[in-house]
C-alpha atoms as a PDB file:
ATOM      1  CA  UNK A   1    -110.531   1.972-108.905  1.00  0.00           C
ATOM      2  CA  UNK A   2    -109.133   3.140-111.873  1.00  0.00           C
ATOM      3  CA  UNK A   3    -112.118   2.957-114.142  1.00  0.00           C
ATOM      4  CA  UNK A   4    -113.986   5.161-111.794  1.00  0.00           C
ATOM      5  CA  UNK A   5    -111.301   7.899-111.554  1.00  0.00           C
ATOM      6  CA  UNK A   6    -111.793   7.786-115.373  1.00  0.00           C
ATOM      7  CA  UNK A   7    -115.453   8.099-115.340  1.00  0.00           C
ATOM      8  CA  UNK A   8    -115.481  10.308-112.136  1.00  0.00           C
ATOM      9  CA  UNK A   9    -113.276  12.433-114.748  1.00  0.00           C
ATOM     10  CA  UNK A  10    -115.056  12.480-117.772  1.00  0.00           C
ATOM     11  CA  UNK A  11    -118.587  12.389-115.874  1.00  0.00           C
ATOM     12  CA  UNK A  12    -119.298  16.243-116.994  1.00  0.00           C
ATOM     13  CA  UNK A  13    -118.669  15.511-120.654  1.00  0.00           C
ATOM     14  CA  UNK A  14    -120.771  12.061-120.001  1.00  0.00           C
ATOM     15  CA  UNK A  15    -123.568  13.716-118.977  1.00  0.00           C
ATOM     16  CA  UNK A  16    -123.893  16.072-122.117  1.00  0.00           C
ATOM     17  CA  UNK A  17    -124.474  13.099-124.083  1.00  0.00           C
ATOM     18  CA  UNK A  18    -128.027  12.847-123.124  1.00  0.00           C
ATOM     19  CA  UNK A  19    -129.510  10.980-126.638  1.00  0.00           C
ATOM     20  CA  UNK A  20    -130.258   7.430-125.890  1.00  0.00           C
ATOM     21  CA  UNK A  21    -128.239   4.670-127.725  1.00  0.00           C
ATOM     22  CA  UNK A  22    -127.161   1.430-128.237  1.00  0.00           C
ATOM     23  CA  UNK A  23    -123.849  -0.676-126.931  1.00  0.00           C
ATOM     24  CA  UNK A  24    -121.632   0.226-130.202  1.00  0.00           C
ATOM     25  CA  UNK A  25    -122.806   4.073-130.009  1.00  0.00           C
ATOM     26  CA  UNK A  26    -121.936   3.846-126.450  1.00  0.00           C
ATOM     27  CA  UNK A  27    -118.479   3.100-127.105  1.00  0.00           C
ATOM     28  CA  UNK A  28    -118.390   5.069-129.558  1.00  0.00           C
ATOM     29  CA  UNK A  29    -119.715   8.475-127.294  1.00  0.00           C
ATOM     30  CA  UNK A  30    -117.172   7.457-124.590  1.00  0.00           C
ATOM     31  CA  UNK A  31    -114.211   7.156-126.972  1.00  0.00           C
ATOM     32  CA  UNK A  32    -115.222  10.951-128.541  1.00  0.00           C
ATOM     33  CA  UNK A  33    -115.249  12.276-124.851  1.00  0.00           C
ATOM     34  CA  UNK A  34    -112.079  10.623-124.490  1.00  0.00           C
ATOM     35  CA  UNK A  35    -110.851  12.576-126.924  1.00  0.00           C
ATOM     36  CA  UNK A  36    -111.980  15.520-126.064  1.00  0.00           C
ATOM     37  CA  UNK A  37    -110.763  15.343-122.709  1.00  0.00           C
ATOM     38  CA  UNK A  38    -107.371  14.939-124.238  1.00  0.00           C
ATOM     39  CA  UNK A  39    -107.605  18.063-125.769  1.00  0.00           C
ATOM     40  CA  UNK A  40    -108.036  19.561-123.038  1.00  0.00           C
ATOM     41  CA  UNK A  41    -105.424  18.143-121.086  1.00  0.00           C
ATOM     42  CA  UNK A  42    -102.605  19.173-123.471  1.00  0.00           C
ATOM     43  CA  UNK A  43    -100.825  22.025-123.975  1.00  0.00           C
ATOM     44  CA  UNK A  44     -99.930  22.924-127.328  1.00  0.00           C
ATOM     45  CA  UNK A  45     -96.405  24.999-127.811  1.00  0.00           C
ATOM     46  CA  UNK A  46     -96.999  28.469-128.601  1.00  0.00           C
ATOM     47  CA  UNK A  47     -99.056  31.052-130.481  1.00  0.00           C
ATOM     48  CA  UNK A  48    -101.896  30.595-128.524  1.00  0.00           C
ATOM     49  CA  UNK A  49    -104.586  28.527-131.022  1.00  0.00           C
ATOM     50  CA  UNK A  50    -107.673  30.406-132.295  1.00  0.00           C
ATOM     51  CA  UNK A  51    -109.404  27.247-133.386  1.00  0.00           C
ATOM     52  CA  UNK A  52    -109.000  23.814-133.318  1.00  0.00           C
ATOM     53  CA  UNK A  53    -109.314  20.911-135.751  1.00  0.00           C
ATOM     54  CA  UNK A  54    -109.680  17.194-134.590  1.00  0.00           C
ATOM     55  CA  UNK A  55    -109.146  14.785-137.491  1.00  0.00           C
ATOM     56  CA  UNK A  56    -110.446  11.340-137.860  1.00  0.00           C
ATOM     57  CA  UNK A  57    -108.886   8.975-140.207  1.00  0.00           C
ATOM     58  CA  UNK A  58    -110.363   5.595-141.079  1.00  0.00           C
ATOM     59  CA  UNK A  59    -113.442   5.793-138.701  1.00  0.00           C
ATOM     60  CA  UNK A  60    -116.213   7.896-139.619  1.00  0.00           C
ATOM     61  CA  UNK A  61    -118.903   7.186-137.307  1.00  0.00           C
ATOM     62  CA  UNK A  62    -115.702   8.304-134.409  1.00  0.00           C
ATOM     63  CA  UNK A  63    -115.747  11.529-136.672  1.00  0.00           C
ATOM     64  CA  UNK A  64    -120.064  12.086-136.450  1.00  0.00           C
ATOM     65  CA  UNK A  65    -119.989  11.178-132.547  1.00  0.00           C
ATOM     66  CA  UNK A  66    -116.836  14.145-131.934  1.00  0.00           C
ATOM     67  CA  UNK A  67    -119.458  16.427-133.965  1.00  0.00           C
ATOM     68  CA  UNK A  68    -122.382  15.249-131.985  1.00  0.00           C
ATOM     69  CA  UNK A  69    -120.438  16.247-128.760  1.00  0.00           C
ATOM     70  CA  UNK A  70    -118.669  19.599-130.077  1.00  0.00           C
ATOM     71  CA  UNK A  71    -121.883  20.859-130.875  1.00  0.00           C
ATOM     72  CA  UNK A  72    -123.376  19.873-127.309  1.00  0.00           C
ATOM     73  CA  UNK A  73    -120.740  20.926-125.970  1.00  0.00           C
ATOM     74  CA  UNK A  74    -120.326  25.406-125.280  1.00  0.00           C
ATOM     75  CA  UNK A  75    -117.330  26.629-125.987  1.00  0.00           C
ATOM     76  CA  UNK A  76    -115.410  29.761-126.912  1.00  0.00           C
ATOM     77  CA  UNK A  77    -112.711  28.618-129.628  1.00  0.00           C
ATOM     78  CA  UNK A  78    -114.085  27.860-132.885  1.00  0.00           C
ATOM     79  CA  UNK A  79    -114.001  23.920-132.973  1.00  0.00           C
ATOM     80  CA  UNK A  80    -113.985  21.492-136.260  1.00  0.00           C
ATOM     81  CA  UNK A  81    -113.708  18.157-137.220  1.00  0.00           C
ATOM     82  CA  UNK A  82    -112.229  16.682-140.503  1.00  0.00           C
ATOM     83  CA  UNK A  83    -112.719  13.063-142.207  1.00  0.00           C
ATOM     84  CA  UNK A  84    -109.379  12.121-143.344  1.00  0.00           C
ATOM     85  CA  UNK A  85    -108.773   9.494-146.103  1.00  0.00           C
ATOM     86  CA  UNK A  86    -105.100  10.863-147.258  1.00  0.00           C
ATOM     87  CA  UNK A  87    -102.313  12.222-144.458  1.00  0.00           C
ATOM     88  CA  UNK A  88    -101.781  15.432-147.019  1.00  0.00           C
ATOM     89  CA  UNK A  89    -104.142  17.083-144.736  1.00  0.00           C
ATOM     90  CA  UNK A  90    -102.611  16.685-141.288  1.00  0.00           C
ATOM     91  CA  UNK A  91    -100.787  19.911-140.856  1.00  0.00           C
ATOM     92  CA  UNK A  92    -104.056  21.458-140.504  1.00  0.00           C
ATOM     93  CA  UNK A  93    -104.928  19.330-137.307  1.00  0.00           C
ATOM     94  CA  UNK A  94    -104.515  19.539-133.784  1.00  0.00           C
ATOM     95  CA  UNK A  95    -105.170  16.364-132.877  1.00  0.00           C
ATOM     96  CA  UNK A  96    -105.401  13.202-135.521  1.00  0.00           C
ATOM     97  CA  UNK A  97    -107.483  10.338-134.351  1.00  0.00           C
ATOM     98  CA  UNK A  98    -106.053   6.792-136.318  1.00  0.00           C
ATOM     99  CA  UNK A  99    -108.919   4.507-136.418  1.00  0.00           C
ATOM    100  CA  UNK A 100    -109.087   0.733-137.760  1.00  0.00           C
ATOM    101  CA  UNK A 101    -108.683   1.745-141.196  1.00  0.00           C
ATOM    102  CA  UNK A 102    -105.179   3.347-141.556  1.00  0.00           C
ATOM    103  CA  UNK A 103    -103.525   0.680-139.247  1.00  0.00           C
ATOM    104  CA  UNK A 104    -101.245  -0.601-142.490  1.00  0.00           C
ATOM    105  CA  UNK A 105    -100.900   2.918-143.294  1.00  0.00           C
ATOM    106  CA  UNK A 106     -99.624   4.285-139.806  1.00  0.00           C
ATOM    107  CA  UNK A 107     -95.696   4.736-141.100  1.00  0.00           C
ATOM    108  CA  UNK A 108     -96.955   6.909-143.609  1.00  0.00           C
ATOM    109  CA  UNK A 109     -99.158   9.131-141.697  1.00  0.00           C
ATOM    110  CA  UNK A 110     -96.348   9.344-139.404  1.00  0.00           C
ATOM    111  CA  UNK A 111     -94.039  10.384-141.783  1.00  0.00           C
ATOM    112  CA  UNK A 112     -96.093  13.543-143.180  1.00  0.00           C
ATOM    113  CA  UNK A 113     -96.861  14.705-139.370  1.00  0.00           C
ATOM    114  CA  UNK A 114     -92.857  14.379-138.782  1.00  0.00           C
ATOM    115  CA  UNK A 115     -92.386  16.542-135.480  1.00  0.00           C
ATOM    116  CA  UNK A 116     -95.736  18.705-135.770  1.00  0.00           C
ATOM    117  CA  UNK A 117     -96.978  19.153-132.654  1.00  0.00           C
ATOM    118  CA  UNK A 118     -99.989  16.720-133.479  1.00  0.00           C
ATOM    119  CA  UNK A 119    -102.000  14.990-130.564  1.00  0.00           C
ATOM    120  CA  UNK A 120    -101.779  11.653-132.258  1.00  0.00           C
ATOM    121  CA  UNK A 121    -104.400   9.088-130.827  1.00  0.00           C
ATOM    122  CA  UNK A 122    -104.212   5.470-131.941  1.00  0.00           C
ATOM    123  CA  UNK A 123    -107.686   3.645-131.881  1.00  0.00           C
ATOM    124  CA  UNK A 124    -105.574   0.219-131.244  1.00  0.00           C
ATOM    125  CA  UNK A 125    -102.684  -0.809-128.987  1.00  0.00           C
ATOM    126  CA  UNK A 126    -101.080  -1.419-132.830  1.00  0.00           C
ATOM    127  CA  UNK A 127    -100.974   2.086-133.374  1.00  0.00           C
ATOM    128  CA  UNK A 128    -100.062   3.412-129.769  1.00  0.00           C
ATOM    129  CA  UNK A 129     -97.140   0.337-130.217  1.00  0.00           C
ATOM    130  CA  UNK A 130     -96.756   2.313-133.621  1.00  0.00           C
ATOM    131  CA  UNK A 131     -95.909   5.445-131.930  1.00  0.00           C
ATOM    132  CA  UNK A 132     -99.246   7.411-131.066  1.00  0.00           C
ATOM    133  CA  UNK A 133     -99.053   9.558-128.289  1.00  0.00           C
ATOM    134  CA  UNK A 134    -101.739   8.206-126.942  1.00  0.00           C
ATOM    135  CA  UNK A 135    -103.820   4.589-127.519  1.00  0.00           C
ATOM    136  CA  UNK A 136    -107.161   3.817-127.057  1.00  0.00           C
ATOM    137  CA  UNK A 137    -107.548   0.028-126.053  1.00  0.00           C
ATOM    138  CA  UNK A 138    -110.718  -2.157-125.410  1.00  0.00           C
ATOM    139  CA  UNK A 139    -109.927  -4.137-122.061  1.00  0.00           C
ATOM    140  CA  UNK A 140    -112.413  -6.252-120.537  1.00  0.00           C
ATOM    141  CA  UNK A 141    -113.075  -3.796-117.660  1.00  0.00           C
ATOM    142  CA  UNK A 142    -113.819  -1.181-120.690  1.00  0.00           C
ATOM    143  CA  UNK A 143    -112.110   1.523-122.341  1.00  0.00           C
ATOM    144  CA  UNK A 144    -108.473   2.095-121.356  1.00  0.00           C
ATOM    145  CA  UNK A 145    -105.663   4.835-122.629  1.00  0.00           C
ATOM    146  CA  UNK A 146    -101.514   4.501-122.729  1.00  0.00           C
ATOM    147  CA  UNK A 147     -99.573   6.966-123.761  1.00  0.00           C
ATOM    148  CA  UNK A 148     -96.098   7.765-124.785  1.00  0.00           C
ATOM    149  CA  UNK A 149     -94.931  10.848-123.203  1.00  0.00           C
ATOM    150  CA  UNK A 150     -91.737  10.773-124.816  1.00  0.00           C
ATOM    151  CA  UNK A 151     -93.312  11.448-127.873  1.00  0.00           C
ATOM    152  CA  UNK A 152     -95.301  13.987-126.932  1.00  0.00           C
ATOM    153  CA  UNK A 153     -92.474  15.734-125.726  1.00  0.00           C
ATOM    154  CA  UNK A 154     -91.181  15.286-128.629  1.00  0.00           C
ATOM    155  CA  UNK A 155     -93.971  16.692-130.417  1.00  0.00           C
ATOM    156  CA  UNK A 156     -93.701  19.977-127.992  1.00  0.00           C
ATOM    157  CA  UNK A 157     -97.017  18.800-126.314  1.00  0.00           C
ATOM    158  CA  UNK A 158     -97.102  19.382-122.384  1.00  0.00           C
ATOM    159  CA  UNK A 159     -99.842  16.458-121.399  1.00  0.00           C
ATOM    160  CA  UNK A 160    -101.043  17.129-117.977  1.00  0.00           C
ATOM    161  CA  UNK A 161    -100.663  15.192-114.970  1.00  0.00           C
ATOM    162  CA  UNK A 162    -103.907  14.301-114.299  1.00  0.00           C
ATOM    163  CA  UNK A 163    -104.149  12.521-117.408  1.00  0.00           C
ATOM    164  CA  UNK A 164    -100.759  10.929-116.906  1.00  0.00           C
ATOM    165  CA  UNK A 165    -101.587   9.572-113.412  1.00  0.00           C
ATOM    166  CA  UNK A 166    -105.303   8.027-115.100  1.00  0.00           C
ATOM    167  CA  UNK A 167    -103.164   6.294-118.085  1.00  0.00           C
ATOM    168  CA  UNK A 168    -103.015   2.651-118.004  1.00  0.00           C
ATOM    169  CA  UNK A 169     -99.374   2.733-118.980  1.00  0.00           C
ATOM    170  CA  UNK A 170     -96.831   5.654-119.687  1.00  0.00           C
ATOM    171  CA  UNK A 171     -93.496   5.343-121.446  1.00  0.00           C
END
């Protein structure tokens, strides 16, 4: 049941993906809308934002499908995405997408975002264990989210409660 709430939730952002692909670019389109439902479904503390920057670190081909669906995707704030390889960058992003190839390095990107008010998400249940605010986790029904609301709070991110009530876990 909760699978198709997910879907049933993302289905307008699914359907923009129209470009036919294979199993891993699958996974790969449904973890970008993923993501950019998150976005959507936090509040950021104020000034009001007059752009936003999603950063990918240690997956690139995460970082070309969030560009594929920005730029399907209408929208009045300007939008960008950045390839990470060093966390000197991070104040300059919104939200921070850890992929496979930072998980030894997750204390240190942790430590340069300190209390920024960063939407952290974890490609792993490593990093969400790690303290992401949110994790992205393979199960064998498919993809999956937890998050850790008290470190979004922490953050100064309000995550809304539809998203909360769709989580597979919440701490």
């Amino acid at each position: 049941m909760r699978s198709w709430r997910q879907a049933w939730l993302l289905l307008p952002m699914l359907a923009s993906l129209a470009a036919p692909a294979h199993a891993g670019q699958d996974q790969l389109q449904l973890k970008a809308a993923f993501i950019y439902r998150f976005a959507q479904l936090t509040q950021w503390p104020p000034p009001p934002q007059r752009e936003f920057t999603y950063c990918v670190a240690g997956d690139a081909p995460l970082q070309d499908a969030l560009r594929t669906l920005m730029q399907a995707t209408p929208g009045g704030m300007p939008v960008h995405t950045l390839q990470l390889s060093e966390p000197q960058r991070v104040p300059q992003c919104q939200l921070l997408v850890l992929g496979a190839g930072v998980r030894g390095d997750l204390r240190r990107w942790q430590e340069v975002l300190a209390d920024d008010p960063v939407l952290v998400v974890g490609d792993s249940a490593e990093s969400f264990r790690s303290g992401a605010i949110i994790g992205l986790v393979i199960e064998p029904n498919g993809l999956a989210f937890r998050i850790n609301q008290t470190e979004a709070r922490r953050r100064g991110l309000a995550l809304s409660y539809q998203m909360l009530k769709l989580a597979r876990e919440v701490k």
